[in-house]
Protein backbone atom coordinates (compact mmCIF):
# COMPACT_ATOMS: atom_id res chain seq x y z
CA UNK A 1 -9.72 -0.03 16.25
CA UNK A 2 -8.51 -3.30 15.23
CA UNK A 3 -6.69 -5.56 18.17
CA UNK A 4 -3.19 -5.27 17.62
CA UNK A 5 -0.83 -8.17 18.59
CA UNK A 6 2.51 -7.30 16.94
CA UNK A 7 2.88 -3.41 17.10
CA UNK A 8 6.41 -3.44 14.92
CA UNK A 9 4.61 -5.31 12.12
CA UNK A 10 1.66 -3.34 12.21
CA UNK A 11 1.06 0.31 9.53
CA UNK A 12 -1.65 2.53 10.29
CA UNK A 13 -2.90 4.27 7.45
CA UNK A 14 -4.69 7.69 8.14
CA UNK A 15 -7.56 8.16 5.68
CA UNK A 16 -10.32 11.30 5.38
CA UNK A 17 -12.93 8.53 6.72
CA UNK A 18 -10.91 7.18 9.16
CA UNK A 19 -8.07 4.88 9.70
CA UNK A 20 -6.96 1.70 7.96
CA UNK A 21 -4.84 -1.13 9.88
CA UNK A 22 -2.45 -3.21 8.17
CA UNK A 23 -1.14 -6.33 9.59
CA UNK A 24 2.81 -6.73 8.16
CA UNK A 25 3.36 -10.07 7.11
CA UNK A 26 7.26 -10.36 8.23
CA UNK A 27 7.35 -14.06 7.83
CA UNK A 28 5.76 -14.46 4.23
CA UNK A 29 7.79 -11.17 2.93
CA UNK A 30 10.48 -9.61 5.02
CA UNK A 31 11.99 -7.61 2.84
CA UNK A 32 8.50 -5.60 1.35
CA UNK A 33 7.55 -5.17 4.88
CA UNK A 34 10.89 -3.73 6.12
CA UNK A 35 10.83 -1.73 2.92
CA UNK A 36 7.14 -0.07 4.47
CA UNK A 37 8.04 0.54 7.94
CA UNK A 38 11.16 2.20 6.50
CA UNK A 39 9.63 4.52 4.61
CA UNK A 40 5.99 4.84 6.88
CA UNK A 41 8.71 5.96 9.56
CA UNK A 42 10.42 8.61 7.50
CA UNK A 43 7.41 9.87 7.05
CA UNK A 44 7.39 9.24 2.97
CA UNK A 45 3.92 8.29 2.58
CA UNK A 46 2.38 10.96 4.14
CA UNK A 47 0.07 12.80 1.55
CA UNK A 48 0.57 10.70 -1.22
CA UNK A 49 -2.20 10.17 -3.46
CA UNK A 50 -4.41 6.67 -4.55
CA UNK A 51 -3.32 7.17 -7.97
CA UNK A 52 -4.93 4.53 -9.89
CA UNK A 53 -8.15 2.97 -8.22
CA UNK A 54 -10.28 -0.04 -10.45
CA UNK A 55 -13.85 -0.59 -8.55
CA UNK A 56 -14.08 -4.16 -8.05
CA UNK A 57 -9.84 -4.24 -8.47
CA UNK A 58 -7.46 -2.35 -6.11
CA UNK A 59 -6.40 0.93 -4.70
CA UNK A 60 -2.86 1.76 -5.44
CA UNK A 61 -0.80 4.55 -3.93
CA UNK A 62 2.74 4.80 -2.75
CA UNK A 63 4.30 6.71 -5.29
CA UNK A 64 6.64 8.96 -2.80
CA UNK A 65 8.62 10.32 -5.68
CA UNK A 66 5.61 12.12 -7.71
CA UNK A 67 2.61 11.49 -5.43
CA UNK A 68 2.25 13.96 -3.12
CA UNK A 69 -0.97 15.61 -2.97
CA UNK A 70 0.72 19.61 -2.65
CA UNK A 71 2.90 18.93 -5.88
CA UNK A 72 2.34 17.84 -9.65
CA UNK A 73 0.47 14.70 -9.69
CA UNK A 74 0.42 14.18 -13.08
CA UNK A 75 3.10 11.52 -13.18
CA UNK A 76 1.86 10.11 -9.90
CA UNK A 77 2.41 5.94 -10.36
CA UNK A 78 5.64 6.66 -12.53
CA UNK A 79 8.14 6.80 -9.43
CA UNK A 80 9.35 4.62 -6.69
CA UNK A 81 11.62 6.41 -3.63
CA UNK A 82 15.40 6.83 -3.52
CA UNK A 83 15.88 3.48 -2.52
CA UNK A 84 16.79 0.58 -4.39
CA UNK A 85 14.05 -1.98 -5.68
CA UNK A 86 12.58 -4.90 -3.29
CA UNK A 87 13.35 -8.42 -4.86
CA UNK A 88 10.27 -10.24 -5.51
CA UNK A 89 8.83 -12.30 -2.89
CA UNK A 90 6.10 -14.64 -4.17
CA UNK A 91 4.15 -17.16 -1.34
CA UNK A 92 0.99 -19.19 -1.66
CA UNK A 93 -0.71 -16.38 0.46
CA UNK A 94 -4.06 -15.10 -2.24
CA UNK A 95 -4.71 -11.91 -3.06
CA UNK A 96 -7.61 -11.69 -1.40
CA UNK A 97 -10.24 -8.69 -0.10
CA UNK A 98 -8.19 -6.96 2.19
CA UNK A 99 -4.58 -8.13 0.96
CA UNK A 100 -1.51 -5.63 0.67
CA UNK A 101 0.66 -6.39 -2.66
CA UNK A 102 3.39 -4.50 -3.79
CA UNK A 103 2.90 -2.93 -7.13
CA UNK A 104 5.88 -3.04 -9.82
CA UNK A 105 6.43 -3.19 -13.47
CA UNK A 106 6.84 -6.10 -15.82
CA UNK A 107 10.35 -6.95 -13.86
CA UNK A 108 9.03 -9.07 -10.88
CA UNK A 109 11.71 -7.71 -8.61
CA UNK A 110 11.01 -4.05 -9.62
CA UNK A 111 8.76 -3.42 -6.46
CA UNK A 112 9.93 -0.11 -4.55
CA UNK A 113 7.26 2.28 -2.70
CA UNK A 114 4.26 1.65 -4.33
CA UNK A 115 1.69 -0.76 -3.26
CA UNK A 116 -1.97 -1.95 -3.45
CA UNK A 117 -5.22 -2.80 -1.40
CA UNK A 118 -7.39 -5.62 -3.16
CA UNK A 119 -11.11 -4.46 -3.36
CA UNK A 120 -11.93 -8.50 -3.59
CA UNK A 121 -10.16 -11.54 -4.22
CA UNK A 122 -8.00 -10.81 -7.23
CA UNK A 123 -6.40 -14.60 -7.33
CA UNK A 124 -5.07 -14.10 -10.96
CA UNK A 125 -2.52 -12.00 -9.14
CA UNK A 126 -1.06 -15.18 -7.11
CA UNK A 127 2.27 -15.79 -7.63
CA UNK A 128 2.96 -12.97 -9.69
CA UNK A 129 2.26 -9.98 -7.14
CA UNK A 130 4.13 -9.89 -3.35
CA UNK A 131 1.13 -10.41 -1.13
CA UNK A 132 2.43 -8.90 2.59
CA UNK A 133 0.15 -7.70 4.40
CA UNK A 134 -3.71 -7.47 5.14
CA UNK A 135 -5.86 -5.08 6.54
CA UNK A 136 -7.31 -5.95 10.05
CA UNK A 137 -9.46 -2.78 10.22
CA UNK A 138 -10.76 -0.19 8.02
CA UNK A 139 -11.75 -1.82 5.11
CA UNK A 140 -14.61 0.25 4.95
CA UNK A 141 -12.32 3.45 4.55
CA UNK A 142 -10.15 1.65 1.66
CA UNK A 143 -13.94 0.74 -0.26
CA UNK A 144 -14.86 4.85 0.01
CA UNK A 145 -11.43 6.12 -1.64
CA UNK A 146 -12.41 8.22 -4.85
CA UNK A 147 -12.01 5.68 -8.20
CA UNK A 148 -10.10 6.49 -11.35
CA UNK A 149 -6.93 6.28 -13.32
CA UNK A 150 -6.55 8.77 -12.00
CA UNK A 151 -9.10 10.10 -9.96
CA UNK A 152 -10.08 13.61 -11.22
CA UNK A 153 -9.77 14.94 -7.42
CA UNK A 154 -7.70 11.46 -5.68
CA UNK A 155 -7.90 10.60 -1.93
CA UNK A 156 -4.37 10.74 -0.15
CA UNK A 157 -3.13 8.64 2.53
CA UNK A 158 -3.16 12.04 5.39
CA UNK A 159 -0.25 10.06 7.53
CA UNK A 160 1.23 6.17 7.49
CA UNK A 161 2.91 4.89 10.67
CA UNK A 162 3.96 1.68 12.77
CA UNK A 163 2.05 1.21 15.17
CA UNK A 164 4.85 0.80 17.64
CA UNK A 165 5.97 4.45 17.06
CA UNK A 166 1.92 5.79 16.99
């Protein structure tokens, strides 16, 4: 397990290999991160699906609204959560291996729930994709998760928390 210096600002990601730490970026993106430990702690990620997952790209889940693995996934990436949408906040961090961005549609400030792990430096995202987070440990876990758009049988995040409250 990774060494963990800020425990609020810190999402643990339960996957079938094992789990994934994410380092919260607070400074760089406060509102995206507040917007994940809100819904990690309300328990709104557990069992949602990687919906769409590009080899060499990203894995995105988050989709709490049509994502979970015991329901319909057919519209899984279509939905957000019942809360309102995250304002964009772009930095000079890269989207590099390992980086957390927030996934939205063509309106930069559409970002809600859903989110994406970069399988290797994606830098024609900067500036145009919130970077806010990294993983720290568990990368390994994030390269096995089942590709597709969608996967024919996807991998599901099994339980997201802050590490303060793990």
């Amino acid at each position: 397990m990774a060494d963990i210096k800020d425990p609020e600002n810190t999402i643990i990601i339960e996957l079938k290999g094992g789990n994934v730490v994410l380092e919260l970026l607070p400074d760089i993106a406060p509102l995206h991160c507040a917007r994940m430990k809100e819904l990690a702690r309300e328990g709104a990620y557990d069992g949602v699906v990687f919906h769409r997952v590009i080899d060499g790209f990203m894995a995105q889940t988050g989709d709490v609204e049509h994502g979970r693995a015991d329901g319909d996934t057919g519209r899984a990436g279509t939905g957000g959560s019942d809360k309102p949408n995250v304002k964009a906040e772009f930095s000079g961090v890269p989207h590099d291996r390992g980086t957390l961005g927030a996934a939205r549609s063509q309106n930069p400030d559409s970002a809600n729930s859903q989110f994406f792990i970069n399988f290797s430096d994606n830098h024609f995202l900067n500036r145009q994709y919130t970077v806010y987070g990294r993983v720290i440990s568990g990368m390994e876990h994030v390269d096995a998760i089942t590709r597709g758009e969608p996967p024919a049988n996807p991998d599901k995040m099994i339980s997201v928390k802050v590490a303060a409250d793990a």
